[in-house]
C-alpha atoms as a PDB file:
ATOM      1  CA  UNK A   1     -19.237   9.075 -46.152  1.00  0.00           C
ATOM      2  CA  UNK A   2     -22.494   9.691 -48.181  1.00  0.00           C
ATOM      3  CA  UNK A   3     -21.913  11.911 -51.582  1.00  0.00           C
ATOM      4  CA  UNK A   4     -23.831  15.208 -51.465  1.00  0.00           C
ATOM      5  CA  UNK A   5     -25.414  17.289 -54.044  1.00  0.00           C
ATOM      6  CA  UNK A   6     -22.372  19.683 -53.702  1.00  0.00           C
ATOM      7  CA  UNK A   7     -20.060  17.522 -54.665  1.00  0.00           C
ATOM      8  CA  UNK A   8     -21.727  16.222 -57.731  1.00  0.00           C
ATOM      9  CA  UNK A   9     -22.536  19.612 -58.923  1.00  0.00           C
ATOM     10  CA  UNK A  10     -18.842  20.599 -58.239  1.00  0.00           C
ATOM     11  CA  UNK A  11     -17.307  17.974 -60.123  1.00  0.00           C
ATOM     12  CA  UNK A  12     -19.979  18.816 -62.552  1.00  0.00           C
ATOM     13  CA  UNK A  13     -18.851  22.398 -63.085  1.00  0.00           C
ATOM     14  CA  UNK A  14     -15.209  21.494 -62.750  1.00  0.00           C
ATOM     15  CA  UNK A  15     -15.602  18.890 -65.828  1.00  0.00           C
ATOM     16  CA  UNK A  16     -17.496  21.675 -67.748  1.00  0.00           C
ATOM     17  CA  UNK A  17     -15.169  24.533 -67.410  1.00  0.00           C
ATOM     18  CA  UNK A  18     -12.108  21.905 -68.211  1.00  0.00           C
ATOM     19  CA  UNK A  19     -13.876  21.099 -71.224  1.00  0.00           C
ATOM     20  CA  UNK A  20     -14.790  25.015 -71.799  1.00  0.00           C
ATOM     21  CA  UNK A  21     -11.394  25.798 -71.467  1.00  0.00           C
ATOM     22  CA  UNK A  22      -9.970  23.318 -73.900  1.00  0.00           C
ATOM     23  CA  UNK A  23     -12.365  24.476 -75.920  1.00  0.00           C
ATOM     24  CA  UNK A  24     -10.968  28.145 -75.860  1.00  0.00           C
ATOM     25  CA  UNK A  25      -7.645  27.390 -76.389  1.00  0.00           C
ATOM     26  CA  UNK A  26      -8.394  25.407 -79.164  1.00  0.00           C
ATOM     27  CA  UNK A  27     -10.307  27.876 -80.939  1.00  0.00           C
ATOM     28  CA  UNK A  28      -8.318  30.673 -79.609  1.00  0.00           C
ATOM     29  CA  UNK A  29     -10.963  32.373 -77.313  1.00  0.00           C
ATOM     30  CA  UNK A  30      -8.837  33.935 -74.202  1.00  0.00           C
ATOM     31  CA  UNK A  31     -12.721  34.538 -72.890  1.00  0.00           C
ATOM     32  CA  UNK A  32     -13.422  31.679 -73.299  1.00  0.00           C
ATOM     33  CA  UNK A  33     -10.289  30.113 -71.627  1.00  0.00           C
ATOM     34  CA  UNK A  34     -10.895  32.405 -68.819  1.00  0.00           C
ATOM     35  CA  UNK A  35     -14.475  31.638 -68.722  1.00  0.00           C
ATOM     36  CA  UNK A  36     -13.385  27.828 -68.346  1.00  0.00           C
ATOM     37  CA  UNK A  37     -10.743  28.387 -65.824  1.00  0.00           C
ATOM     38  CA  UNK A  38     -13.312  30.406 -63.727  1.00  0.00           C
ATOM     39  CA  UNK A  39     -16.086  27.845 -63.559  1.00  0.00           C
ATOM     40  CA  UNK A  40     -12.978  24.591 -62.642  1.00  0.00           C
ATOM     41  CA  UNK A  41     -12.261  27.128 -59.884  1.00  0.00           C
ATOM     42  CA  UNK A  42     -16.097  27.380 -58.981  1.00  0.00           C
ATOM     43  CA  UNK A  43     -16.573  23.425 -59.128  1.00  0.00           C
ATOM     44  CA  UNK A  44     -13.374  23.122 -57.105  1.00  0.00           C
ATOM     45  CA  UNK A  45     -14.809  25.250 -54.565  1.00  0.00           C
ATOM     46  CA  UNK A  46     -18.624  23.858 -54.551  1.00  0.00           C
ATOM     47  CA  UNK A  47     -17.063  20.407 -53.756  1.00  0.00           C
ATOM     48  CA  UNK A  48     -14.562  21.158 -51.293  1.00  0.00           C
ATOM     49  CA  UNK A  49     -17.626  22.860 -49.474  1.00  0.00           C
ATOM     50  CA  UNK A  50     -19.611  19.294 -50.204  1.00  0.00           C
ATOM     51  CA  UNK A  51     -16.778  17.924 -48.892  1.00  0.00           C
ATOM     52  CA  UNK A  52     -16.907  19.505 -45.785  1.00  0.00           C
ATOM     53  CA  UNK A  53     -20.227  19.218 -45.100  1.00  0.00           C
ATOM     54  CA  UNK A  54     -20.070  15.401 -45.330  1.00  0.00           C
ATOM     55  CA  UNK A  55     -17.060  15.396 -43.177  1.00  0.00           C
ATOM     56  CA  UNK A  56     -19.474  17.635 -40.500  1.00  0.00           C
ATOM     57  CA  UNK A  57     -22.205  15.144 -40.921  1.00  0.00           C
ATOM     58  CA  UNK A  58     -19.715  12.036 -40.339  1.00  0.00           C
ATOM     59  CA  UNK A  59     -18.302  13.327 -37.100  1.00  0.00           C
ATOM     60  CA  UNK A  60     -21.887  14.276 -36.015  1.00  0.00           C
ATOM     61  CA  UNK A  61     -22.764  10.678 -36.705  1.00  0.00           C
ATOM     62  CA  UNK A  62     -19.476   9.742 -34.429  1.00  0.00           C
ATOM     63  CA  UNK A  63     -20.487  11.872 -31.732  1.00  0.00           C
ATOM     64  CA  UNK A  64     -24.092  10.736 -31.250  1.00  0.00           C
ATOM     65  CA  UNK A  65     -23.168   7.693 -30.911  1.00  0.00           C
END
């Protein structure tokens, strides 16, 4: 299985809202902390759809063979 754009931009935005939420807590931003938690939830999502699409395009591959 080939790695999409979906799934790098989802672990991208997972990364950055773990570090934006770290961030809030430390500095004791609940925005902020919310803000991070939203955008791992995003980046979860993003590469759970990248994952899916590379499973799709694997069992294509499967079935045209």
């Amino acid at each position: 299985m080939s790695i999409n754009k979906d799934q790098v931009k989802g672990s991208i935005k997972d990364l950055g809202g773990k570090v934006q939420a770290a961030t809030g807590k430390l500095l004791g931003d609940q925005q902020q902390q919310i803000d991070g938690l939203t955008n791992q939830v995003k980046g979860k999502a993003q590469k759970g759809l990248g994952d899916l699409k590379g499973a799709v395009s694997d069992l294509k591959e499967i079935v045209s063979e």
